[in-house]
Protein backbone atom coordinates (compact mmCIF):
# COMPACT_ATOMS: atom_id res chain seq x y z
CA UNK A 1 -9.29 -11.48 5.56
CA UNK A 2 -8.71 -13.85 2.02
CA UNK A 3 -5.65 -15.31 1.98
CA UNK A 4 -4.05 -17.01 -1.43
CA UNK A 5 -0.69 -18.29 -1.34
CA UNK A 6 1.31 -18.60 -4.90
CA UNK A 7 4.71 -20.48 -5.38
CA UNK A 8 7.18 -17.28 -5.80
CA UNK A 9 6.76 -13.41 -5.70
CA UNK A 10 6.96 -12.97 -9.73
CA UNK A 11 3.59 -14.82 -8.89
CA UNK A 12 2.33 -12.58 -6.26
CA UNK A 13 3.09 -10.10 -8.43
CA UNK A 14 1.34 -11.13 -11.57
CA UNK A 15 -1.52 -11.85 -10.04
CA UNK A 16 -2.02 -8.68 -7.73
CA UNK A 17 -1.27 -6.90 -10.98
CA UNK A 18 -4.42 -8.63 -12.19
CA UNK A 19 -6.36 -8.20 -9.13
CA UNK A 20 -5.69 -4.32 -9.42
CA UNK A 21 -6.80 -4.26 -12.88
CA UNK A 22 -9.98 -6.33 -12.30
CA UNK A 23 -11.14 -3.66 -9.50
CA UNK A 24 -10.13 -0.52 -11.51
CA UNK A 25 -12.83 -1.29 -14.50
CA UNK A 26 -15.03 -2.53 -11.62
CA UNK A 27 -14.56 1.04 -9.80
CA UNK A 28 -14.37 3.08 -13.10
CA UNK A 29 -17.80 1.34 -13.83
CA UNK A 30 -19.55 2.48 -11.24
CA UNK A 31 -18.00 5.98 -10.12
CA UNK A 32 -16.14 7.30 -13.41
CA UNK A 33 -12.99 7.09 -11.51
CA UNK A 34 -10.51 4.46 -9.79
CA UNK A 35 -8.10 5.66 -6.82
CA UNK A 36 -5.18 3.38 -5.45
CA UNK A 37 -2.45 4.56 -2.68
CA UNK A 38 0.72 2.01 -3.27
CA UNK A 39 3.04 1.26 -1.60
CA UNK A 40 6.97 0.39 -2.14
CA UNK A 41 9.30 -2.55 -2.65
CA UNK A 42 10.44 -5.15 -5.14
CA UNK A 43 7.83 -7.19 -5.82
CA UNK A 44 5.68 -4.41 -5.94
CA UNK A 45 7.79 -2.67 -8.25
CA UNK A 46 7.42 -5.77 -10.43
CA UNK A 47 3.62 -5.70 -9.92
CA UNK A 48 3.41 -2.23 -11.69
CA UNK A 49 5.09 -3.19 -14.22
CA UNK A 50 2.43 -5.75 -14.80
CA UNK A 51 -0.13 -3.53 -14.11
CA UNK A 52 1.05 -1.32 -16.61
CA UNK A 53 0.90 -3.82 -19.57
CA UNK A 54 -2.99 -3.86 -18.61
CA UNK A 55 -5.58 -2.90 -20.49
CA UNK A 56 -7.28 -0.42 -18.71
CA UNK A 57 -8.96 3.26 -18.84
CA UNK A 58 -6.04 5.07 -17.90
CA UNK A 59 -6.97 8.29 -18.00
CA UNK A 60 -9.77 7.55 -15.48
CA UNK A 61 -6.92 6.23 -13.00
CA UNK A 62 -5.64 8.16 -10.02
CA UNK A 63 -2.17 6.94 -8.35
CA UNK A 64 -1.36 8.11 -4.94
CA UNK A 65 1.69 7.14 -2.53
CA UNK A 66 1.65 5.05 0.57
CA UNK A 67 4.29 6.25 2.12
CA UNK A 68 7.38 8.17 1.20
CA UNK A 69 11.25 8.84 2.89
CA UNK A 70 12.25 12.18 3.06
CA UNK A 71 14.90 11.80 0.44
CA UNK A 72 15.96 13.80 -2.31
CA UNK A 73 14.46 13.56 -6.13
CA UNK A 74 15.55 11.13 -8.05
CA UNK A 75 17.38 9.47 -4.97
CA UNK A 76 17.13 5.41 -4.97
CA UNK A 77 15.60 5.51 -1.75
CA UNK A 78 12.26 7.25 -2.57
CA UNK A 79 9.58 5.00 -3.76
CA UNK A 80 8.37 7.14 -6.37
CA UNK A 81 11.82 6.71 -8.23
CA UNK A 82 11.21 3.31 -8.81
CA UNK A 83 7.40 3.76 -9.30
CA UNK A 84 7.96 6.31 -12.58
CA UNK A 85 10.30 3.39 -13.87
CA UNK A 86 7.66 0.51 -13.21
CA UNK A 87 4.77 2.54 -14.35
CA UNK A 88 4.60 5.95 -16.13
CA UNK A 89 7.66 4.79 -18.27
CA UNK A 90 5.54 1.68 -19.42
CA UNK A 91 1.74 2.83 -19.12
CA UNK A 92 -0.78 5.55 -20.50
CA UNK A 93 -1.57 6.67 -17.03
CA UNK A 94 -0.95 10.86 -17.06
CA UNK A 95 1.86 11.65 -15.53
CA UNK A 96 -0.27 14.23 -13.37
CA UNK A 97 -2.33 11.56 -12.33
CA UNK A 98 0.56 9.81 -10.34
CA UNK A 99 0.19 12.36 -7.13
CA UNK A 100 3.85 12.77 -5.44
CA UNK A 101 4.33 13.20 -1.86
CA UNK A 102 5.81 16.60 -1.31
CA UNK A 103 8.91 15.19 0.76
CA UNK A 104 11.58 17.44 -0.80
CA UNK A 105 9.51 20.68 0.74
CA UNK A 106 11.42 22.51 4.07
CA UNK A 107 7.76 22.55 5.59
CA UNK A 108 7.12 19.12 5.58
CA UNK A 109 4.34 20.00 8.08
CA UNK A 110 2.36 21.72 5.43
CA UNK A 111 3.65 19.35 2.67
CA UNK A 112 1.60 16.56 4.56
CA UNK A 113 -1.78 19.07 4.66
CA UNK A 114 -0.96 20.02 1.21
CA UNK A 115 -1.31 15.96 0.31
CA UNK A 116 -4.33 15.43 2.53
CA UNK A 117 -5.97 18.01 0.19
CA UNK A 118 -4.98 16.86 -2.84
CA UNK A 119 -6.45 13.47 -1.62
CA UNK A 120 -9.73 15.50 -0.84
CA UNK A 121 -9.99 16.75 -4.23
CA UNK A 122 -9.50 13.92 -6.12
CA UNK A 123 -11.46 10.97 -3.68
CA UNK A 124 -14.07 12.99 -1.61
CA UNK A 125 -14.19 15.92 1.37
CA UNK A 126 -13.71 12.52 3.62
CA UNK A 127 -11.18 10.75 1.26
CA UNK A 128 -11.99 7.10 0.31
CA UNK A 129 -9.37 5.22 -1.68
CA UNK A 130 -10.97 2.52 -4.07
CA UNK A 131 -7.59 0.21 -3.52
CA UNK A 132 -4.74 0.75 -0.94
CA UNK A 133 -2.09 -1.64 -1.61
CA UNK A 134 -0.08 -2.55 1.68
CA UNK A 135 3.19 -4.54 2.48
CA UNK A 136 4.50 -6.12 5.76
CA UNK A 137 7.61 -5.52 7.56
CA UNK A 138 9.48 -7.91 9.15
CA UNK A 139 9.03 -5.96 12.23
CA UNK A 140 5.19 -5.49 11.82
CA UNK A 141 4.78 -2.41 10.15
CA UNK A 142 3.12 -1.27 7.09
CA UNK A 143 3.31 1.80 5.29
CA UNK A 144 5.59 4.19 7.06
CA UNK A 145 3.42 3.16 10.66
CA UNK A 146 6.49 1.67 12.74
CA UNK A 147 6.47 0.46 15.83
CA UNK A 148 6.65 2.90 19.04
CA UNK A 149 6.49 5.70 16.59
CA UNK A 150 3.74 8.45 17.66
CA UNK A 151 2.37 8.11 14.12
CA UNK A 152 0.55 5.70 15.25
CA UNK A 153 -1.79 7.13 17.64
CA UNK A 154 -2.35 9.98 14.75
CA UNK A 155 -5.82 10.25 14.20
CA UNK A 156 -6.47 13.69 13.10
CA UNK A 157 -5.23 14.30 9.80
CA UNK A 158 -4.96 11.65 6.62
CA UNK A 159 -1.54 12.14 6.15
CA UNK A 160 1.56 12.78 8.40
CA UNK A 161 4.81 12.64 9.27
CA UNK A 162 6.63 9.84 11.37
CA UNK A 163 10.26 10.15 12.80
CA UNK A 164 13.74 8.37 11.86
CA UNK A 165 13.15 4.79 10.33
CA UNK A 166 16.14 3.28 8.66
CA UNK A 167 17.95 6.05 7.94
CA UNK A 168 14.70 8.57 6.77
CA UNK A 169 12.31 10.22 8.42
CA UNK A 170 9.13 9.00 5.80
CA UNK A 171 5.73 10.73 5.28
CA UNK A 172 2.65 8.46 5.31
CA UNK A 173 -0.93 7.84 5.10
CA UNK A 174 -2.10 7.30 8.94
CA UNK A 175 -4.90 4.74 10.32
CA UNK A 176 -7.99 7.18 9.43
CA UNK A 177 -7.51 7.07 5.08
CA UNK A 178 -6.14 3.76 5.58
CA UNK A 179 -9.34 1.88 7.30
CA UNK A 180 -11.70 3.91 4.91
CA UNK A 181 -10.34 2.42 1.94
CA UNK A 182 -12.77 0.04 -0.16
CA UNK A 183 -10.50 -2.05 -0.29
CA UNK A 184 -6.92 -3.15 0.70
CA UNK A 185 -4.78 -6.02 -1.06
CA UNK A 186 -1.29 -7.27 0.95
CA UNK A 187 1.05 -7.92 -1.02
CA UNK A 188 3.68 -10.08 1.01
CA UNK A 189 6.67 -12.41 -0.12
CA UNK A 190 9.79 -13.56 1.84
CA UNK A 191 10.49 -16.05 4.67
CA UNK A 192 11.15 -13.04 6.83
CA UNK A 193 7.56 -12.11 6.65
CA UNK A 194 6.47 -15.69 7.80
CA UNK A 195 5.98 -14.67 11.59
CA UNK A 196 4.23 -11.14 10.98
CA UNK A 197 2.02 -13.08 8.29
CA UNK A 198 0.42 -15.22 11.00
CA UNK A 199 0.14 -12.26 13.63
CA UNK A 200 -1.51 -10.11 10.77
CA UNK A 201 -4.10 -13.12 10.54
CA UNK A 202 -4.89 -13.45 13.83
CA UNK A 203 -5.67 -9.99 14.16
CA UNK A 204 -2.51 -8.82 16.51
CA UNK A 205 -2.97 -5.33 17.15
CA UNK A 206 0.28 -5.54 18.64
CA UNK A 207 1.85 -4.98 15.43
CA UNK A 208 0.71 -1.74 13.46
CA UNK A 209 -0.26 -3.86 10.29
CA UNK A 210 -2.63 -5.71 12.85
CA UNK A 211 -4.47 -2.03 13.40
CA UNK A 212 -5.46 -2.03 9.98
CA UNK A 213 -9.00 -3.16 8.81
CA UNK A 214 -9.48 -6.37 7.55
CA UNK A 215 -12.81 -6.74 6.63
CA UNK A 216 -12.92 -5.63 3.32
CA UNK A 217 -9.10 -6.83 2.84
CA UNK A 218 -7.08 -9.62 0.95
CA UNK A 219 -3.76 -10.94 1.22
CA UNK A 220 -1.49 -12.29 -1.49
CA UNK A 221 1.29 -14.52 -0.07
CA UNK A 222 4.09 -16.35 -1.54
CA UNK A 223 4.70 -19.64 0.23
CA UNK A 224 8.23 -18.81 1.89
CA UNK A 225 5.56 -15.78 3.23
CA UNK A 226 2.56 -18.16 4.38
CA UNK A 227 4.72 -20.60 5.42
CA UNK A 228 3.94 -20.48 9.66
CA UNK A 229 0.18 -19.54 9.17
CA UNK A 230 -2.14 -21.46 10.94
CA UNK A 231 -5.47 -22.90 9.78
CA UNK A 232 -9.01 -24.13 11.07
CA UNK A 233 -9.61 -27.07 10.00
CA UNK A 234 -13.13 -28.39 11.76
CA UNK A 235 -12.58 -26.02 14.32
CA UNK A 236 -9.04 -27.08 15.17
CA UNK A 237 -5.87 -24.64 14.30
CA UNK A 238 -3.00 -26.15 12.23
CA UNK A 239 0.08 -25.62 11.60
């Protein structure tokens, strides 16, 4: 995994914005089309708003969700709130081209098949993202994967359903969609992060954010983030 470490998160944010916006003319190039699953927070919430300043084929630009809490619409908890106001408010993209999770249904069963097709339709009968954005809990997680949850041994389905975190039950993309992706850019910024960071590094598949592939992955840090990696330096880790 590529690491690069900027001073702040407004930094982070700026230039995964960039990043993004690089690979979507890269992917609309060579497939007509360019398919990202983000996820939430506030630095990523400032990255879309970035993103949406950029000049880029819109209407060739598919926006799915992460991960999603069972929450009213419209409620401040629910990532999509906050991702109309960073992006569709600010950008060309379609608004039928940003691709809600169905969390207000009362079958949230079939809500979460219902999204694994619409992810068929729009990125292949075996659904490969171009760009999953990711963050990093303090605890290890990413998306809604949390530890002990049985979400995480879900390896069936694309999409599914994990039980109370912080309040919400949350629907989310599972291991399967998430290793298939082309690519996947971290996006990760706080001293709280510092220890997960360095596990996520090294590989822990301890932590569910260590179960994700990191071959074709990069991570954008700010330096109260990076701050307890370590580093090989002819052969010998430091601090």
């Amino acid at each position: 995994m590529n690491i690069d470490v900027l001073a702040d998160s407004d930094s982070v944010a700026e230039r995964a914005a960039s990043i993004i916006a690089d690979y979507a003319w890269e992917a609309i190039a060579s497939r007509g089309l360019f398919t990202m699953a983000v996820s939430g927070g506030h630095t990523p919430w400032i990255m879309m708003r970035w993103l949406a300043a950029a000049q880029i084929p819109w209407r060739a630009v598919h926006i799915f969700q992460v991960d999603e809490r069972v929450a009213p619409a419209g409620d401040p908890d629910r990532n999509l709130t906050h991702l109309r106001k960073s992006l569709i408010a600010d950008s060309p993209l379609p608004p039928d081209q940003l691709y809600a999770m169905p969390v207000e249904s009362p079958d949230l069963e079939a809500a979460a098949a219902a999204y694994a097709a619409t992810l068929r339709t729009i990125a292949g009968g075996l659904p490969v993202v171009d760009m999953v954005h990711l963050g990093l809990g303090p605890d290890g997680h990413t998306a809604s994967l949390v530890p002990g949850d049985p979400v995480l041994d879900v390896d069936s389905t694309d999409v599914a359903l994990s039980g109370p975190y912080q309040g919400r039950r949350r629907m989310t993309l599972t291991y399967p969609i998430l290793n298939r992706a082309r690519r996947i850019l971290w996006v990760v910024t706080g001293a709280e992060k510092a220890s997960m960071v360095n596990r996520l590094l090294g590989g822990d598949r301890e932590i569910p954010a260590g179960r994700v592939s990191s071959d074709r992955a990069m991570l954008l840090a700010d330096s109260a983030a990076a701050s307890q990696r370590t580093r090989k330096i002819g052969g010998v880790v430091c601090a």
